[in-house]
C-alpha atoms as a PDB file:
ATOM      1  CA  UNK A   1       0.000   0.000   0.000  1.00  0.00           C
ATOM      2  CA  UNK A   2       1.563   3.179  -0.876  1.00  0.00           C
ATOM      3  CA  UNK A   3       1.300   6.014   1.408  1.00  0.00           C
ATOM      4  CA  UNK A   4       2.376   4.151   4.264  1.00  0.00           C
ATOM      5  CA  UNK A   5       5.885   5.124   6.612  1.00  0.00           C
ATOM      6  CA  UNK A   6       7.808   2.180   8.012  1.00  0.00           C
ATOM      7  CA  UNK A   7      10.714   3.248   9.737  1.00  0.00           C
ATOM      8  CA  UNK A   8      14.276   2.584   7.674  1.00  0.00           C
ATOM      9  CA  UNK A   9      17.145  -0.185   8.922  1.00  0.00           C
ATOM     10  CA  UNK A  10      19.205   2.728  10.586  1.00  0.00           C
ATOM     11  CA  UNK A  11      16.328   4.292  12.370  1.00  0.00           C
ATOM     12  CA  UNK A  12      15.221   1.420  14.279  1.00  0.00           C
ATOM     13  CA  UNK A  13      19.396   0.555  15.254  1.00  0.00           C
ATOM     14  CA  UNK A  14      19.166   4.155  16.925  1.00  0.00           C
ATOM     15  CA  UNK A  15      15.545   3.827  18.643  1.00  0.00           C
ATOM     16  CA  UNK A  16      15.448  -0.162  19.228  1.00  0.00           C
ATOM     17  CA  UNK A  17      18.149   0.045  22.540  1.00  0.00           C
ATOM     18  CA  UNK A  18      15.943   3.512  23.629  1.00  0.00           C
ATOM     19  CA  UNK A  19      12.920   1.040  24.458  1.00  0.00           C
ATOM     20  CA  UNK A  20      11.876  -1.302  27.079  1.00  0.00           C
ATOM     21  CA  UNK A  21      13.286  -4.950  26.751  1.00  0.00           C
ATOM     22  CA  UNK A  22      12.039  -6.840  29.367  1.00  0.00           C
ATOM     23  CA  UNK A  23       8.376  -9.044  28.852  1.00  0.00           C
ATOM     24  CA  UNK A  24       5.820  -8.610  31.624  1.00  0.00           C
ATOM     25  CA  UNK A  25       2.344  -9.815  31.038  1.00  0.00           C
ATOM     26  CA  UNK A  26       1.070  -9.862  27.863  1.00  0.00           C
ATOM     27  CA  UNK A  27       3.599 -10.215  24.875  1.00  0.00           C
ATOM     28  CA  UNK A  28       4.220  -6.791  22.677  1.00  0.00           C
ATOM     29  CA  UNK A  29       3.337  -6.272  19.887  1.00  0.00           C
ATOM     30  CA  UNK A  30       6.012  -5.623  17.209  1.00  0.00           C
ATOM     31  CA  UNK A  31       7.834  -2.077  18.366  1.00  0.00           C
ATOM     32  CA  UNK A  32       9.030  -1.514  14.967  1.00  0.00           C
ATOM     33  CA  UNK A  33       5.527  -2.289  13.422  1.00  0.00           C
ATOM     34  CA  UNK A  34       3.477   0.168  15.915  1.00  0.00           C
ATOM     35  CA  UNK A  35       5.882   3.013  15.982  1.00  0.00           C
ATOM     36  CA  UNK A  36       5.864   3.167  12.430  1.00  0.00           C
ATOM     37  CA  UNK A  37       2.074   3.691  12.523  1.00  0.00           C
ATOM     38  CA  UNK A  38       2.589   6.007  15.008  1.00  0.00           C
ATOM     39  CA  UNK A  39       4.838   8.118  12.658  1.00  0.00           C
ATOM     40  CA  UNK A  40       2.326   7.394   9.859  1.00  0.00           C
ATOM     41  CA  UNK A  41      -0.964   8.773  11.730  1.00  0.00           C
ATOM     42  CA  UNK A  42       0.946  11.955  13.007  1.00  0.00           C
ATOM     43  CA  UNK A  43       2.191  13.188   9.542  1.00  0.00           C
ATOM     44  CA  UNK A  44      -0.636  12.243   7.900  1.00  0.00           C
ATOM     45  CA  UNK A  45      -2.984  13.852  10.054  1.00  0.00           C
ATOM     46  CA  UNK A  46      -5.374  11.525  10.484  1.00  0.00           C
ATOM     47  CA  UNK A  47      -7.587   9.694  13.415  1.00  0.00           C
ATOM     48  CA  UNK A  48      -6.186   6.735  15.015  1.00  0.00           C
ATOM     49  CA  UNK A  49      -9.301   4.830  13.550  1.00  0.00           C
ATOM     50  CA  UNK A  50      -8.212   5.424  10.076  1.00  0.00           C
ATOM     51  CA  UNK A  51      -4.751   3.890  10.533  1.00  0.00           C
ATOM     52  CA  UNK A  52      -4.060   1.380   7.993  1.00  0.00           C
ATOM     53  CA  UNK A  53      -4.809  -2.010   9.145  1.00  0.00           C
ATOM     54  CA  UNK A  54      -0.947  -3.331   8.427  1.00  0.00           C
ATOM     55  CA  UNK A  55       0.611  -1.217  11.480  1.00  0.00           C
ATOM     56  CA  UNK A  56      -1.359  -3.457  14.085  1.00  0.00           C
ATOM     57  CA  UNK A  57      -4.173  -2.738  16.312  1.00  0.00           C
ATOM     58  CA  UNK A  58      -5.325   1.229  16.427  1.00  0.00           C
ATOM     59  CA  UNK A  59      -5.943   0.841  20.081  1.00  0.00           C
ATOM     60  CA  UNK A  60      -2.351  -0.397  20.590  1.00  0.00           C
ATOM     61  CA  UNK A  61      -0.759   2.750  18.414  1.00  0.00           C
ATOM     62  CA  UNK A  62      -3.029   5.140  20.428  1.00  0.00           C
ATOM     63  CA  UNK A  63      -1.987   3.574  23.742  1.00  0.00           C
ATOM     64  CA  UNK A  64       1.898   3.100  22.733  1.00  0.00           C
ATOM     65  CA  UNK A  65       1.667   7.144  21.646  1.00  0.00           C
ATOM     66  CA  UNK A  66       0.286   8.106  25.122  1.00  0.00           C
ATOM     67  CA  UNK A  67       2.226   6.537  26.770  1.00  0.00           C
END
């Protein structure tokens, strides 16, 4: 689908050792996969609803960017 951000090979080596490594609970969801919607949703301006369906759950980018 064109339109879409995913995050390059060199920006996830610099973010990947910023985030939290260690399982508790539930499993996460694929960092790479949900920040890159993240990205996506902010520059394009749109609701977290409208995110494309290939970047995960919405709920999960919403929660991931409040947090």
């Amino acid at each position: 689908m064109s339109g879409e951000f995913w995050l390059t090979d060199r920006q996830w080596q610099r973010l990947a050792p910023l985030l939290p490594n260690k399982p508790r609970g539930v499993p996460r969801v694929d960092d790479r996969r949900v920040i890159s919607g993240i990205v996506h949703v902010l520059r394009s301006g749109g609701r977290w609803v409208d995110a494309p369906a290939s970047y995960g759950p919405r709920k999960t980018l919403y929660n991931r960017f409040v947090e």
